[in-house]
C-alpha atoms as a PDB file:
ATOM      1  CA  UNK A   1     110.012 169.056 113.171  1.00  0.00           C
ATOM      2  CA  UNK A   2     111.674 165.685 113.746  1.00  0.00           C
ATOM      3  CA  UNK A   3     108.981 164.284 116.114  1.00  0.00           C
ATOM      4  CA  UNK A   4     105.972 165.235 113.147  1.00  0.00           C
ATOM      5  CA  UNK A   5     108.086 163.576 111.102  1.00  0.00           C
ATOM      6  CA  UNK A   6     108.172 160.461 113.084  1.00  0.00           C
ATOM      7  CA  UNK A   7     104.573 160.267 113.913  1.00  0.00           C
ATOM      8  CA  UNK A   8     103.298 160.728 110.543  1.00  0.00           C
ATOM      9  CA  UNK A   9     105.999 158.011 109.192  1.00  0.00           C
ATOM     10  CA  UNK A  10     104.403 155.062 108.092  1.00  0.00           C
ATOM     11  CA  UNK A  11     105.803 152.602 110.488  1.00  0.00           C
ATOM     12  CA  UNK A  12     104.191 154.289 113.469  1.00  0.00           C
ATOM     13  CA  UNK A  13     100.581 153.675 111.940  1.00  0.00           C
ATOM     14  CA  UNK A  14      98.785 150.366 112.909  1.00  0.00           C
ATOM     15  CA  UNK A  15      96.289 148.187 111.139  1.00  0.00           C
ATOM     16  CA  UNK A  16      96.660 146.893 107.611  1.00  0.00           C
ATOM     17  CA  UNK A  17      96.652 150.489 106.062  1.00  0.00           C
ATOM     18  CA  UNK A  18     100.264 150.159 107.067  1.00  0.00           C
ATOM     19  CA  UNK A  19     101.185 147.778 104.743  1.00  0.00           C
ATOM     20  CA  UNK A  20      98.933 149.057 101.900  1.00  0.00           C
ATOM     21  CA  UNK A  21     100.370 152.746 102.298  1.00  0.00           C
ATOM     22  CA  UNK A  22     103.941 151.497 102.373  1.00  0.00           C
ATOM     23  CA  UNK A  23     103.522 149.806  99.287  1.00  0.00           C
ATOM     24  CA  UNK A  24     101.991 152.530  97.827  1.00  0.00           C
ATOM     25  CA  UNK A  25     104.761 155.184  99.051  1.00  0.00           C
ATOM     26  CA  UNK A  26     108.059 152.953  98.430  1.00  0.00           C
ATOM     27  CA  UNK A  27     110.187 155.226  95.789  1.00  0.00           C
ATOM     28  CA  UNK A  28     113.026 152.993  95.308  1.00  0.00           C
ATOM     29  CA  UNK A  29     114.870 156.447  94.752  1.00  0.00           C
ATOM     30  CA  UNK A  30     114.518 157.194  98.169  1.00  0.00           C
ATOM     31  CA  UNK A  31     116.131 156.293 101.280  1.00  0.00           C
ATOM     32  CA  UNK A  32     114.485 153.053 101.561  1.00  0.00           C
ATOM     33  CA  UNK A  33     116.318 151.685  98.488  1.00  0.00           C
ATOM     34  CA  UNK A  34     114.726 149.084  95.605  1.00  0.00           C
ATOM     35  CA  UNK A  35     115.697 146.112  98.486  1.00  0.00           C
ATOM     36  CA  UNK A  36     113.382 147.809 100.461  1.00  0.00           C
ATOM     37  CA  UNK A  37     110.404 148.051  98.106  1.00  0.00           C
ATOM     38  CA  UNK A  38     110.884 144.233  97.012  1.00  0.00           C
ATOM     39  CA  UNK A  39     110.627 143.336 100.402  1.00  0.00           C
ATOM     40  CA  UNK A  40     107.581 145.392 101.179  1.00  0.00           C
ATOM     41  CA  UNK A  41     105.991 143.997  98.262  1.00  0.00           C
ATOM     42  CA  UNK A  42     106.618 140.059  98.886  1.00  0.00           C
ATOM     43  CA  UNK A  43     105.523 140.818 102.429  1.00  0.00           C
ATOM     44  CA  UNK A  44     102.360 141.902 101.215  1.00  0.00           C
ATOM     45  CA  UNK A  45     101.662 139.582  98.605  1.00  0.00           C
ATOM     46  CA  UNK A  46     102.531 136.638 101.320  1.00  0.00           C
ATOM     47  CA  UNK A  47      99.494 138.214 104.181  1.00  0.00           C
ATOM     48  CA  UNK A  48      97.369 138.541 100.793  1.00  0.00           C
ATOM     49  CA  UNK A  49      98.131 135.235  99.981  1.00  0.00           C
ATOM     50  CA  UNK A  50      97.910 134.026 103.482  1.00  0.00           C
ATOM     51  CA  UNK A  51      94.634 135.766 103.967  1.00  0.00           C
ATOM     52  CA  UNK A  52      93.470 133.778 100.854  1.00  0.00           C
ATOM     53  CA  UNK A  53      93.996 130.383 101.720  1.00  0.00           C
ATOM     54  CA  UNK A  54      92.794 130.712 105.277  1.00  0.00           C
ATOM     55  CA  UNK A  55      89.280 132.304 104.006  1.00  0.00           C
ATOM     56  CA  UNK A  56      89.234 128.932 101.243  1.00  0.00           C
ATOM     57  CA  UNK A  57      89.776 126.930 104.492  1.00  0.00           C
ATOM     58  CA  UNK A  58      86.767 128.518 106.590  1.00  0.00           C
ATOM     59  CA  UNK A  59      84.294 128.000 103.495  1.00  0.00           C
ATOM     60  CA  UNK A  60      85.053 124.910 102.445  1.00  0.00           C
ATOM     61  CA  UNK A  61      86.034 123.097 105.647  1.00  0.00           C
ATOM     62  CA  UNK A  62      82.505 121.229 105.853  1.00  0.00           C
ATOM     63  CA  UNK A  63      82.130 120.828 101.908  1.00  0.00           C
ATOM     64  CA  UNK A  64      82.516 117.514 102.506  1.00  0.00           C
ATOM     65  CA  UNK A  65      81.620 116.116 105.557  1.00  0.00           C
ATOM     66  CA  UNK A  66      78.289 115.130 104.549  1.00  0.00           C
ATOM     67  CA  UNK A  67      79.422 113.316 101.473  1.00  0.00           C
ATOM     68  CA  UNK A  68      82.223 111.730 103.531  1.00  0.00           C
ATOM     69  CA  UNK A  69      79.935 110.293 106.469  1.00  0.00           C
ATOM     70  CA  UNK A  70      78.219 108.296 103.935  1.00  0.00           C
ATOM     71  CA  UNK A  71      80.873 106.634 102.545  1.00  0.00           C
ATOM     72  CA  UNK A  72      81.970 105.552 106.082  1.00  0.00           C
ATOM     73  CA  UNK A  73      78.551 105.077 107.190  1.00  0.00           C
ATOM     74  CA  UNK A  74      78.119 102.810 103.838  1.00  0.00           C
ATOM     75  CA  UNK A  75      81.192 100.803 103.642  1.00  0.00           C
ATOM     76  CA  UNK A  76      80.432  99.637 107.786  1.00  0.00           C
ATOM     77  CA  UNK A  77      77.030  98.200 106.411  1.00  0.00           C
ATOM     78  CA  UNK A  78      76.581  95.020 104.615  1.00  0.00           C
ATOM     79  CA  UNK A  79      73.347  95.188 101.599  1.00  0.00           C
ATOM     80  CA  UNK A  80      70.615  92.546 102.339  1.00  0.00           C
ATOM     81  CA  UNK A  81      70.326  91.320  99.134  1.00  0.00           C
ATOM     82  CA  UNK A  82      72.015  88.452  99.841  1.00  0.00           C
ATOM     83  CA  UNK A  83      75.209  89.017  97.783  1.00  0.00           C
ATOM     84  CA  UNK A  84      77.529  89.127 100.445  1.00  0.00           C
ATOM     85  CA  UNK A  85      78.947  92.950  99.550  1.00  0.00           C
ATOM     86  CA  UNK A  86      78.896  96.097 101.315  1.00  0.00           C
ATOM     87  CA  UNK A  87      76.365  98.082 100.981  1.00  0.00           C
ATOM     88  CA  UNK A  88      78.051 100.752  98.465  1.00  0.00           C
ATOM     89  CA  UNK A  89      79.828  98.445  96.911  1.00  0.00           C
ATOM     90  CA  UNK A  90      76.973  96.189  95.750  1.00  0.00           C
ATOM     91  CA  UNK A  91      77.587  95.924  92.018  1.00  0.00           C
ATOM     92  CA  UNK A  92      73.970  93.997  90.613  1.00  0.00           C
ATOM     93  CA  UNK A  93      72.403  95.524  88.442  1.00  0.00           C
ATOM     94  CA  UNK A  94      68.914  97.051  89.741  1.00  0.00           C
ATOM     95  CA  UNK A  95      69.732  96.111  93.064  1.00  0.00           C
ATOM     96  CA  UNK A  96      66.191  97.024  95.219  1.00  0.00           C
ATOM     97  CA  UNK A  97      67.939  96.510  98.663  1.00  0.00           C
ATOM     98  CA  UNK A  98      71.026  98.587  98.422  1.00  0.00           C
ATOM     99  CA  UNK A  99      68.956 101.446  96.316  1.00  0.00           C
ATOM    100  CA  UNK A 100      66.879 101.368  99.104  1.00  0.00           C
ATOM    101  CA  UNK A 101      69.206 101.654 101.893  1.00  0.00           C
ATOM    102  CA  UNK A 102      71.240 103.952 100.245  1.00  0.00           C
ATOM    103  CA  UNK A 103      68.266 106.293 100.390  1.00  0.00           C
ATOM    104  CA  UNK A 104      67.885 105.486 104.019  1.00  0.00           C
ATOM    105  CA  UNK A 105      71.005 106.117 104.819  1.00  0.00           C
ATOM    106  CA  UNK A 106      70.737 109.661 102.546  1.00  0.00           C
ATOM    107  CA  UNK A 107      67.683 110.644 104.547  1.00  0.00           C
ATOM    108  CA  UNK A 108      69.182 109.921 107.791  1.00  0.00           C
ATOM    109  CA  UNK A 109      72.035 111.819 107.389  1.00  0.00           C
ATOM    110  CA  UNK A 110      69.807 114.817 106.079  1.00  0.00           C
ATOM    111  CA  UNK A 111      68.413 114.870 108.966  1.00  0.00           C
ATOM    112  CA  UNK A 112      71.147 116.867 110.343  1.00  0.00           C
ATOM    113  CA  UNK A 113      73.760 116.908 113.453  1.00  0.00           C
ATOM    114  CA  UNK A 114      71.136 114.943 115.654  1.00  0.00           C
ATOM    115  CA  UNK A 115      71.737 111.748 114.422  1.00  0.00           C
ATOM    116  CA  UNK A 116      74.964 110.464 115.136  1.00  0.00           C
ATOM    117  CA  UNK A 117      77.042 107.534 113.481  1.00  0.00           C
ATOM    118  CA  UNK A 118      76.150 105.541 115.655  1.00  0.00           C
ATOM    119  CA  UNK A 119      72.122 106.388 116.253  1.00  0.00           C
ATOM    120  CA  UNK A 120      71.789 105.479 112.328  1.00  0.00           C
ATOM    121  CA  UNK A 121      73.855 101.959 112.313  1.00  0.00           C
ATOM    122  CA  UNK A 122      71.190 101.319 115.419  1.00  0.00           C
ATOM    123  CA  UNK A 123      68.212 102.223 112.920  1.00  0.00           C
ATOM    124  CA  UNK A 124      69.407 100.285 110.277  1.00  0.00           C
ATOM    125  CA  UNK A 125      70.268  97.294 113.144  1.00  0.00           C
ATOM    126  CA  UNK A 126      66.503  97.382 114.121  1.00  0.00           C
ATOM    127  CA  UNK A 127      65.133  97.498 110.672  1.00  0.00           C
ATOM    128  CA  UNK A 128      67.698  94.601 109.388  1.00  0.00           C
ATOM    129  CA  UNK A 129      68.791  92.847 112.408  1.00  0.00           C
ATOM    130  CA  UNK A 130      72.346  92.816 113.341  1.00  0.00           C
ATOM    131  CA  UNK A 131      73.463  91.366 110.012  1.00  0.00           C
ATOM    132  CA  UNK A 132      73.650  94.658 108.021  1.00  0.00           C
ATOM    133  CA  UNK A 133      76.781  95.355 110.204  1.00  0.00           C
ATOM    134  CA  UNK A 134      79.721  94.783 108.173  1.00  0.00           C
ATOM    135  CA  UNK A 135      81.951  94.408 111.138  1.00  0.00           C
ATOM    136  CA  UNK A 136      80.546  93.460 114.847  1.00  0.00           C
ATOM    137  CA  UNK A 137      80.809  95.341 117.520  1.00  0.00           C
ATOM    138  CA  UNK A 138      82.978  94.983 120.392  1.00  0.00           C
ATOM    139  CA  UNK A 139      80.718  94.060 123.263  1.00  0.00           C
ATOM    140  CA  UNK A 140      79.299  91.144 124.850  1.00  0.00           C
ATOM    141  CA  UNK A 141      79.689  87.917 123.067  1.00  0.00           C
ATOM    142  CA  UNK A 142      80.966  89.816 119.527  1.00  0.00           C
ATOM    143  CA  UNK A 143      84.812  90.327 121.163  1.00  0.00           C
ATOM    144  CA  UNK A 144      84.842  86.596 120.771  1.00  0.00           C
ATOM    145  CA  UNK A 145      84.644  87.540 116.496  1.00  0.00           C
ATOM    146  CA  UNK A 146      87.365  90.141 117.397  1.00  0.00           C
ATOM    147  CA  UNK A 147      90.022  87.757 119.684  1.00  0.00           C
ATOM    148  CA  UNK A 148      89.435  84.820 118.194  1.00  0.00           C
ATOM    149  CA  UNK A 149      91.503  85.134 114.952  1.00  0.00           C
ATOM    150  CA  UNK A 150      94.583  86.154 116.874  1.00  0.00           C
ATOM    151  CA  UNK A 151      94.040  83.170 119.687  1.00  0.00           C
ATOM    152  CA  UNK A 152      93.982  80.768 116.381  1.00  0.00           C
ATOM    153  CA  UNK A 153      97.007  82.465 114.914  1.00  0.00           C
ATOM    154  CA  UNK A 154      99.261  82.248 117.858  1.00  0.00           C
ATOM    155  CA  UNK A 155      97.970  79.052 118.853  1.00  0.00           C
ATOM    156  CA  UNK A 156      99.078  78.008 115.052  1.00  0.00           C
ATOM    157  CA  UNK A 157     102.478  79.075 115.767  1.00  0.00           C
ATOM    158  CA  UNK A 158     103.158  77.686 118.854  1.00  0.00           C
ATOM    159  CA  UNK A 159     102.493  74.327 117.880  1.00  0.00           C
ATOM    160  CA  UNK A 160     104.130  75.085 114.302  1.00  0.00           C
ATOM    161  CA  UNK A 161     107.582  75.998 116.854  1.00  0.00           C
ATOM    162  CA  UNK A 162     106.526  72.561 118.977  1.00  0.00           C
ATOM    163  CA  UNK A 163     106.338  70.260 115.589  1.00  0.00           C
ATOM    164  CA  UNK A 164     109.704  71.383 114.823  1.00  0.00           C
ATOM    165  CA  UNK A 165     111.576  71.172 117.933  1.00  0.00           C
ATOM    166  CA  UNK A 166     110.006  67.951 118.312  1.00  0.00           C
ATOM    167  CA  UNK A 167     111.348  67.052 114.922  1.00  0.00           C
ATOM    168  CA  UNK A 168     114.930  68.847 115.295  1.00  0.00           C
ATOM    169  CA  UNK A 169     115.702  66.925 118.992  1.00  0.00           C
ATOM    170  CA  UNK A 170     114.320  63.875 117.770  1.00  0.00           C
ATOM    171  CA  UNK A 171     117.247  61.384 118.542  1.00  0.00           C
ATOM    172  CA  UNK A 172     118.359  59.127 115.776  1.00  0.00           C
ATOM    173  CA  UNK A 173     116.923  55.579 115.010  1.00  0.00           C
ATOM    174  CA  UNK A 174     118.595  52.486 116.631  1.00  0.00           C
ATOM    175  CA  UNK A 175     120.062  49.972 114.368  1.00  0.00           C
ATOM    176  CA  UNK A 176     119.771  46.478 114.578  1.00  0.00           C
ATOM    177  CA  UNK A 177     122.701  44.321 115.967  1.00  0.00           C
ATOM    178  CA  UNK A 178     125.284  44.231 113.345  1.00  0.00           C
ATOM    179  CA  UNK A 179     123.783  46.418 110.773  1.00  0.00           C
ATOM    180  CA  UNK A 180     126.374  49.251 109.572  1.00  0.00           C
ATOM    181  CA  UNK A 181     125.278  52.566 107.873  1.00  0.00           C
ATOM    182  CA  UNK A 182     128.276  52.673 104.869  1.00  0.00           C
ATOM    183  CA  UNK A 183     130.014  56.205 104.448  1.00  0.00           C
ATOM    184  CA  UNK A 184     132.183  58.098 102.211  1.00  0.00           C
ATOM    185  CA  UNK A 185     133.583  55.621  99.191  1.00  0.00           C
ATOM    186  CA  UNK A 186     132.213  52.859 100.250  1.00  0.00           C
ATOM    187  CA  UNK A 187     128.278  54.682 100.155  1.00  0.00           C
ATOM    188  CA  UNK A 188     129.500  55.454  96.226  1.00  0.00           C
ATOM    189  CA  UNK A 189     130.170  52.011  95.211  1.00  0.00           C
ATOM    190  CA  UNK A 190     126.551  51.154  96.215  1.00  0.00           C
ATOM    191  CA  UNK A 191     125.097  53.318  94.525  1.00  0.00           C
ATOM    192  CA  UNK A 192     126.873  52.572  91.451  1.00  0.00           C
ATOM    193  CA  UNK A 193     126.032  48.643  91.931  1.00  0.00           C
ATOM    194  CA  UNK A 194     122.435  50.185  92.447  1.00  0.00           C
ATOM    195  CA  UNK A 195     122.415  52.055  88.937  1.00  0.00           C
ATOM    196  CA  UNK A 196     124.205  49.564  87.277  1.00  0.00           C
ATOM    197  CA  UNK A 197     121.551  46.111  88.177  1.00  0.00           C
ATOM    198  CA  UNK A 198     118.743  48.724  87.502  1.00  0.00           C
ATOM    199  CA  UNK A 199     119.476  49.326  84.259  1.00  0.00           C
ATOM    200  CA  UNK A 200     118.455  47.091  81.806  1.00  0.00           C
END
């Protein structure tokens, strides 16, 4: 009697039925007490919510990604119209060049996973030489754009450090024979005779 008992209890049953049928059956005036049933039904609620959330994760975990390549594709591109601007953030009005790329650069990425990042900046790079690169790349003569800044900046410090040591050890001037620098009192009654014959 005791072992049918156990077997058709609902903690011996697998799957999510478990949960569902022990939710169903909780009588608070039973054994299990109203603790019991409270418990059973946060539990629940938390997988449901759980199971929510991870099933909004799965559909929209590529909502975005085409959306979000071109903005990064578009802000490492320059526009050719000559303003100066990257290419999505080229504000004239009726701009031909940047309409243009930006349809380019649509139609590329529509073109699904075969084109990578870096096969479309190359496109664009052969259509509009290497200027339409916002940034340059890091090989061959281009590092020199990269290193050169911080060569010029610690270069501009070191002498800034040598200018002022120079300055600081610099020793002090040599009088001529018999010429005294006044101090204290005496330096005060100068500069009183001073104000006083320059006022008039």
């Amino acid at each position: 009697m005791k072992l049918s008992m156990i077997s058709s209890s609902p903690w011996c049953k697998s799957g999510p039925q478990r949960y569902v049928k022990l939710f169903m059956n909780c009588h608070p005036e039973r054994s299990e007490g109203p603790a019991f049933c409270r418990k059973m039904q946060i539990s629940l609620r938390r997988c449901l919510q759980a199971a929510a959330l991870a099933v909004a994760v799965f559909v929209f975990m590529g909502a975005g990604d085409d959306s979000a390549r071109f903005k990064d594709l578009g802000h490492r591109m320059m526009c050719t119209c000559g303003c100066g601007q990257v290419l999505l953030e080229c504000n004239h009005v009726g701009c031909q060049s940047s309409d243009k790329m930006r349809n380019q650069l649509l139609a590329a990425l529509d073109k699904g996973g075969s084109n990578s990042d870096d096969l479309i900046l190359q496109g664009f790079v052969q259509e509009y030489g290497p200027t339409v690169i916002a940034a340059p790349t890091a090989t061959g003569f281009n590092r020199v754009a990269w290193i050169m800044p911080f060569v010029v900046l610690a270069l501009g410090i070191a002498f800034a450090v040598q200018i002022v040591r120079s300055w600081k050890n610099r020793p002090e001037p040599a009088l001529a024979d018999g010429i005294t620098i006044p101090q204290g009192s005496e330096l005060d009654e100068f500069r009183q005779r001073a104000r006083k014959e320059t006022d008039l």
